[in-house]
PDB file of N, CA and C in Angstrom:
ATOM      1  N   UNK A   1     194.026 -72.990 -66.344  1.00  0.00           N
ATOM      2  CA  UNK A   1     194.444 -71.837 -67.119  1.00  0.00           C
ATOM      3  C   UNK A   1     195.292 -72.254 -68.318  1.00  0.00           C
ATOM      4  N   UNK A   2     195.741 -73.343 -68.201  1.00  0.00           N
ATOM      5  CA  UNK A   2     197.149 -73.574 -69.564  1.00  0.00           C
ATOM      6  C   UNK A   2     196.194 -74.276 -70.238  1.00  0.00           C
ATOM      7  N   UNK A   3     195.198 -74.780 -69.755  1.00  0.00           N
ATOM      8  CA  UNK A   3     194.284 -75.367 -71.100  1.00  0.00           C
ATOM      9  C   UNK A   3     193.544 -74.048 -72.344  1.00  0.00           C
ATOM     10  N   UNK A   4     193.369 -73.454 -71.602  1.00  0.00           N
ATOM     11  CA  UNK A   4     192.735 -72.267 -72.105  1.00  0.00           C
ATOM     12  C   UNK A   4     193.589 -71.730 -73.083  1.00  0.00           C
ATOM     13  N   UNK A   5     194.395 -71.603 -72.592  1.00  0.00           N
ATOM     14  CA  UNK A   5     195.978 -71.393 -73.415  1.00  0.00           C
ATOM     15  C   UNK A   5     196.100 -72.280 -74.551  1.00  0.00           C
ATOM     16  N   UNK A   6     196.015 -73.164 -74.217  1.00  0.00           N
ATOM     17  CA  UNK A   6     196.087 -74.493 -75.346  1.00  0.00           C
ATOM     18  C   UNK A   6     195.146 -74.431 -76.311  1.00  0.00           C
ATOM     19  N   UNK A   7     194.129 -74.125 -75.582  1.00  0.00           N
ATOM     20  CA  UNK A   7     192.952 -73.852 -76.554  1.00  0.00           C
ATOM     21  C   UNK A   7     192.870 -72.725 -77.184  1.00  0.00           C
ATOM     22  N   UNK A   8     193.004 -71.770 -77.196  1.00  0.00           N
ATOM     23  CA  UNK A   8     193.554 -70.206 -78.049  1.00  0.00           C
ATOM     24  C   UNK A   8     194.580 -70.217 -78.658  1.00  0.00           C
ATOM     25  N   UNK A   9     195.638 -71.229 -78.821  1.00  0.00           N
ATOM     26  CA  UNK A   9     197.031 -71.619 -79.418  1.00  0.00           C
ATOM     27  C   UNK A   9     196.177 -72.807 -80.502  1.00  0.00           C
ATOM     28  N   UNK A  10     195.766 -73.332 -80.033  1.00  0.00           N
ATOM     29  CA  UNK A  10     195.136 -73.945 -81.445  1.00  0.00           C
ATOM     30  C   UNK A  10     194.596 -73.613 -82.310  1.00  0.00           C
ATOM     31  N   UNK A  11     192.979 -72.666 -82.094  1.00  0.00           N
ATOM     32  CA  UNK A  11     192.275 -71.973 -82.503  1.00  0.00           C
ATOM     33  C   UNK A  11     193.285 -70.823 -83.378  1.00  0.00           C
ATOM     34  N   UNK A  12     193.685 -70.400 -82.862  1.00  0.00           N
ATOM     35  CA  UNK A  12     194.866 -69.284 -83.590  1.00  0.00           C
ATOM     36  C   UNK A  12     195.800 -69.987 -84.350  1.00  0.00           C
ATOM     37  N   UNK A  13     196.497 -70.962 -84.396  1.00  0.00           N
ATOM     38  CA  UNK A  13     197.192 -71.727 -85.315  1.00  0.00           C
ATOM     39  C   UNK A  13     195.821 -72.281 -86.661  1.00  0.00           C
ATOM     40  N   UNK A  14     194.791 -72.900 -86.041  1.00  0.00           N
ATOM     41  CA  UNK A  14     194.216 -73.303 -87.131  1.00  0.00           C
ATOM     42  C   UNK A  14     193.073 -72.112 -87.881  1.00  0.00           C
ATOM     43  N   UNK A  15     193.246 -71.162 -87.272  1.00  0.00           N
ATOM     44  CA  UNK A  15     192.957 -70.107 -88.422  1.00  0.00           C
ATOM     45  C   UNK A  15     193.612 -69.487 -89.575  1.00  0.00           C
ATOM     46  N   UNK A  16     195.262 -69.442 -89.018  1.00  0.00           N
ATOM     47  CA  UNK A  16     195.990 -68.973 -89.538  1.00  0.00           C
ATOM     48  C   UNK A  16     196.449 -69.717 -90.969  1.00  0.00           C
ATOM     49  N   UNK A  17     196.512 -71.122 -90.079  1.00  0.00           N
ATOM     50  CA  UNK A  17     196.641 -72.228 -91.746  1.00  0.00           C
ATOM     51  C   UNK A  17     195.781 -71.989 -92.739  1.00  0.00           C
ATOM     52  N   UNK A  18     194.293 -71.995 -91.984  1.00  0.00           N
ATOM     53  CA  UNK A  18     193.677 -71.684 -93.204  1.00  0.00           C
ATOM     54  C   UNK A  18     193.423 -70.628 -93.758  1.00  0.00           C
ATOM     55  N   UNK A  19     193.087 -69.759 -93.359  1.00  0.00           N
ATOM     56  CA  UNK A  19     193.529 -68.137 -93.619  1.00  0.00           C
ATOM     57  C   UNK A  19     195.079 -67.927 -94.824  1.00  0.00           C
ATOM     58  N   UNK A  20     196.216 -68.948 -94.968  1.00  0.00           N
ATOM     59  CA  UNK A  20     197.208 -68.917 -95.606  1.00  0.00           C
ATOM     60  C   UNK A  20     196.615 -69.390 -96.392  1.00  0.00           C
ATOM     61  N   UNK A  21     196.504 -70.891 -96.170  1.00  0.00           N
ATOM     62  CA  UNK A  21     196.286 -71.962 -97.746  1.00  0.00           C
ATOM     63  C   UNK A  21     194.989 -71.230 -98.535  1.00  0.00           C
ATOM     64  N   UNK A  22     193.914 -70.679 -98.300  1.00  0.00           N
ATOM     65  CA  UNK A  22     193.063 -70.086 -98.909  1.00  0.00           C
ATOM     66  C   UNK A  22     193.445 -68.932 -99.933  1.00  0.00           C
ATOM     67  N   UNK A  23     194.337 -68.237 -99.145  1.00  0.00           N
ATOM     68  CA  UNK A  23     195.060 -67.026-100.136  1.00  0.00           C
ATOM     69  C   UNK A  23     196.178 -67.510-100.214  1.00  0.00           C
ATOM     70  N   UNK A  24     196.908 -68.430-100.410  1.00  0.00           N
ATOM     71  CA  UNK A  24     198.007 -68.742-101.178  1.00  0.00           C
ATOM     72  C   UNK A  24     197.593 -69.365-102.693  1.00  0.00           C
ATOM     73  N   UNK A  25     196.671 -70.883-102.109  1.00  0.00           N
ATOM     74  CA  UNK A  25     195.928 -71.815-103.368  1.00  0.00           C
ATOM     75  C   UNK A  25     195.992 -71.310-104.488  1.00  0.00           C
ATOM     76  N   UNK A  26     195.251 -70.303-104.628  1.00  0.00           N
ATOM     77  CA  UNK A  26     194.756 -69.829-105.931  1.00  0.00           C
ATOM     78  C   UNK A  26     195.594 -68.962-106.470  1.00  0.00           C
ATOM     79  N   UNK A  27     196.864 -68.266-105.922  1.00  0.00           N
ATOM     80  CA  UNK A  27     198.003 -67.507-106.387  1.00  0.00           C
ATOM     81  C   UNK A  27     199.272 -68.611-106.928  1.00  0.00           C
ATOM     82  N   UNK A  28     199.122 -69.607-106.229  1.00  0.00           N
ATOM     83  CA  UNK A  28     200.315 -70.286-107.038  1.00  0.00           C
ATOM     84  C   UNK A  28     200.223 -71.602-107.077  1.00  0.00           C
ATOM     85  N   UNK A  29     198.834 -72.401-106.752  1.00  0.00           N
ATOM     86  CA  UNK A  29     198.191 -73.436-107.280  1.00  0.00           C
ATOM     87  C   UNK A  29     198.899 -74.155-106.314  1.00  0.00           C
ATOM     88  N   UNK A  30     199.796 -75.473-107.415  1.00  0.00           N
ATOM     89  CA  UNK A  30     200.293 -76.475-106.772  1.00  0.00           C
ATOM     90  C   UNK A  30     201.515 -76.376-105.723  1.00  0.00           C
ATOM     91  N   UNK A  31     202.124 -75.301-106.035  1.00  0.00           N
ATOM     92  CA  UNK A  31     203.660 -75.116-105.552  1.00  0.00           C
ATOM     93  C   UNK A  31     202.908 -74.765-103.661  1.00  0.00           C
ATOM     94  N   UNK A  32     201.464 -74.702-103.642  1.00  0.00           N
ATOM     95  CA  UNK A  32     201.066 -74.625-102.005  1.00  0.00           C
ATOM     96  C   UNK A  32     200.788 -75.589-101.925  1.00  0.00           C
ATOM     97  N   UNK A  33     199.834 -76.272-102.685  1.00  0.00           N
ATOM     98  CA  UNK A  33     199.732 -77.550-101.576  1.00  0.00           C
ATOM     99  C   UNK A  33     201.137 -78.322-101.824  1.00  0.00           C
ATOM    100  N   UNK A  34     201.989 -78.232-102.539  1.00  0.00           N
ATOM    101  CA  UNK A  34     203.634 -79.270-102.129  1.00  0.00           C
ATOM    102  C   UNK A  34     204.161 -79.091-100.477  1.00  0.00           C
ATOM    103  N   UNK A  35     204.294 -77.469-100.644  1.00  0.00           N
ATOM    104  CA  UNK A  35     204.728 -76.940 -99.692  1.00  0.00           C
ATOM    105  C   UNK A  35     204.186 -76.239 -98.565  1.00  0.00           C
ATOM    106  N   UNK A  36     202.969 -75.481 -98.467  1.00  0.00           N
ATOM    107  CA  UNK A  36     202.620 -75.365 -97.570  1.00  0.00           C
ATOM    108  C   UNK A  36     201.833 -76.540 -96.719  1.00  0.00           C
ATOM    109  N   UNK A  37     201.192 -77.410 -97.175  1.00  0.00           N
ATOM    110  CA  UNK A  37     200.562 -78.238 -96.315  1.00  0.00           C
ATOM    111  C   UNK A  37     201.022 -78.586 -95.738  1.00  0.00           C
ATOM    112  N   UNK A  38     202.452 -79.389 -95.921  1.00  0.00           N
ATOM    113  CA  UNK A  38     203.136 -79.933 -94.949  1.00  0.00           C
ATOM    114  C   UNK A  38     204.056 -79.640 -94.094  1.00  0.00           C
ATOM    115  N   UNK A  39     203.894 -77.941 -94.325  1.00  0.00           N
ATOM    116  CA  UNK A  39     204.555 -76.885 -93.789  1.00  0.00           C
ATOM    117  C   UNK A  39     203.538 -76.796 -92.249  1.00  0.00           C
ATOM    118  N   UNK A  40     202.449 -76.979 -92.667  1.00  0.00           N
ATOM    119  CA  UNK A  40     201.041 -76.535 -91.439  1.00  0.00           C
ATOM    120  C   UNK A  40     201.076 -77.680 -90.574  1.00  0.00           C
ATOM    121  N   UNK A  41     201.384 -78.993 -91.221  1.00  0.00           N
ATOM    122  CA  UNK A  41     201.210 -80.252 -90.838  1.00  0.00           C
ATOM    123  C   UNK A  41     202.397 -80.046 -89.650  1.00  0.00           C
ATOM    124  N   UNK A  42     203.793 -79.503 -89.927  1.00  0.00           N
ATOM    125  CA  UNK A  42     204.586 -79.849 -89.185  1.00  0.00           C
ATOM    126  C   UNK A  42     204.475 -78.902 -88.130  1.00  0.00           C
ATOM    127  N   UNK A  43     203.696 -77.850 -88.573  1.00  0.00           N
ATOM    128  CA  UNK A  43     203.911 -76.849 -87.462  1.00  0.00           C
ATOM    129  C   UNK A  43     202.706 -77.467 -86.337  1.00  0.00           C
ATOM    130  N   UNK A  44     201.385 -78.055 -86.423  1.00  0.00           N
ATOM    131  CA  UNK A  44     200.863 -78.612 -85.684  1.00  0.00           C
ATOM    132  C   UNK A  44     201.463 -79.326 -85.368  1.00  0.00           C
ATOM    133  N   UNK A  45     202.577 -80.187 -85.487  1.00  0.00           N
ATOM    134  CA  UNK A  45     203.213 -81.509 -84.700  1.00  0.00           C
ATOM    135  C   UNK A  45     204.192 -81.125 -83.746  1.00  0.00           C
ATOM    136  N   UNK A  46     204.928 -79.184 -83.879  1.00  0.00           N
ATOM    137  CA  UNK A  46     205.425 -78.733 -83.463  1.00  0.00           C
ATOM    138  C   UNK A  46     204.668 -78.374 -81.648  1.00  0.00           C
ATOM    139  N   UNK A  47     203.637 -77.574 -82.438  1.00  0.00           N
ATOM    140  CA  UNK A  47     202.514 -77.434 -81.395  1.00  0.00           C
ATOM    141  C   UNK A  47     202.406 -78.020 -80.477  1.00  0.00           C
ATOM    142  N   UNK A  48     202.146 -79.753 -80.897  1.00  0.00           N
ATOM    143  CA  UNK A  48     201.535 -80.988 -80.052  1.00  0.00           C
ATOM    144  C   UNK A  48     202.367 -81.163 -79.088  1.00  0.00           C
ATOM    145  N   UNK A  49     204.065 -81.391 -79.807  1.00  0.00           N
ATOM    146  CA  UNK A  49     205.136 -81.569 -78.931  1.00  0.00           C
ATOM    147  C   UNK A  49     205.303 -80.425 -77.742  1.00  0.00           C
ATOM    148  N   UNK A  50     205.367 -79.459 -78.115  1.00  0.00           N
ATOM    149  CA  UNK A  50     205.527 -78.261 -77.325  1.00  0.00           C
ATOM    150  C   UNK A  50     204.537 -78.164 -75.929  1.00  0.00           C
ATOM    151  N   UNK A  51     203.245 -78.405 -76.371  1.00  0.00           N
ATOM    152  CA  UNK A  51     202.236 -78.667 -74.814  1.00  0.00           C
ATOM    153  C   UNK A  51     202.124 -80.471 -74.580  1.00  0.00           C
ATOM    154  N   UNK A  52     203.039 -81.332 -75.020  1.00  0.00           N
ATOM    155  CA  UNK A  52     202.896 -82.471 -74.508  1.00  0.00           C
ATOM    156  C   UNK A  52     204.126 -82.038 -73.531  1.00  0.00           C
ATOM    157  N   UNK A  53     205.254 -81.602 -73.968  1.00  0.00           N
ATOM    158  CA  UNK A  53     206.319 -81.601 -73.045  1.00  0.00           C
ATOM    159  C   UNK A  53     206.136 -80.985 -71.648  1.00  0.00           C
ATOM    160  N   UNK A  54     205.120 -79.420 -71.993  1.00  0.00           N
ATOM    161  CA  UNK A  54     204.607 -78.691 -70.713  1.00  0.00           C
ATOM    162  C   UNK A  54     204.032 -79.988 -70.158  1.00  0.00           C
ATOM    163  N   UNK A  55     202.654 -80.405 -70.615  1.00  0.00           N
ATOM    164  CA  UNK A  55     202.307 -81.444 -69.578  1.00  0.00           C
ATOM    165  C   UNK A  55     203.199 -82.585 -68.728  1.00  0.00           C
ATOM    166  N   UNK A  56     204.204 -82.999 -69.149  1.00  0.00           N
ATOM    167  CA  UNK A  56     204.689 -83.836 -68.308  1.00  0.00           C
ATOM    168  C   UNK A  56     205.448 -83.083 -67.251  1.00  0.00           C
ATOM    169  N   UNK A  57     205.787 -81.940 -68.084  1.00  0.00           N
ATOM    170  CA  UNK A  57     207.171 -81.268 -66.759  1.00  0.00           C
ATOM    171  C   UNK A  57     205.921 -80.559 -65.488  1.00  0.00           C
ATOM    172  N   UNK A  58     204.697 -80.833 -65.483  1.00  0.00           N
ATOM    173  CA  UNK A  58     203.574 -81.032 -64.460  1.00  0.00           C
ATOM    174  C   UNK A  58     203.503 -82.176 -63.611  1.00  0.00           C
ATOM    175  N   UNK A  59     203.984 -82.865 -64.190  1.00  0.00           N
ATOM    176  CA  UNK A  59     203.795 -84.439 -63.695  1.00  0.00           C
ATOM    177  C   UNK A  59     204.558 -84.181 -62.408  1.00  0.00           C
TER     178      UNK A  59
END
């Protein structure tokens, strides 16, 4: 069941990035990709950490 989870937490995070950067891009060009990309970047690393930690506290 928490995979499933994991998997609808991704899917929903990586729509949302792109769903942003698509309608941001073209409203204010460069000032998104400075800032949002690595805004998305960190929030996936946020992500990763967040269900790596669930997995161990399984262990």
């Amino acid at each position: 069941m928490k995979t499933v989870i994991r998997i609808i937490v991704w899917i929903a995070y990586a729509v949302y990035a792109f769903y942003v950067l698509q309608k941001q891009i073209p409203e204010h060009g460069l000032f998104t990709i400075i800032f949002w990309i690595p805004a998305v970047v960190i929030g996936g690393a946020a992500i990763f950490a967040l269900f790596n930690n669930m997995r161990d506290d399984e262990k």
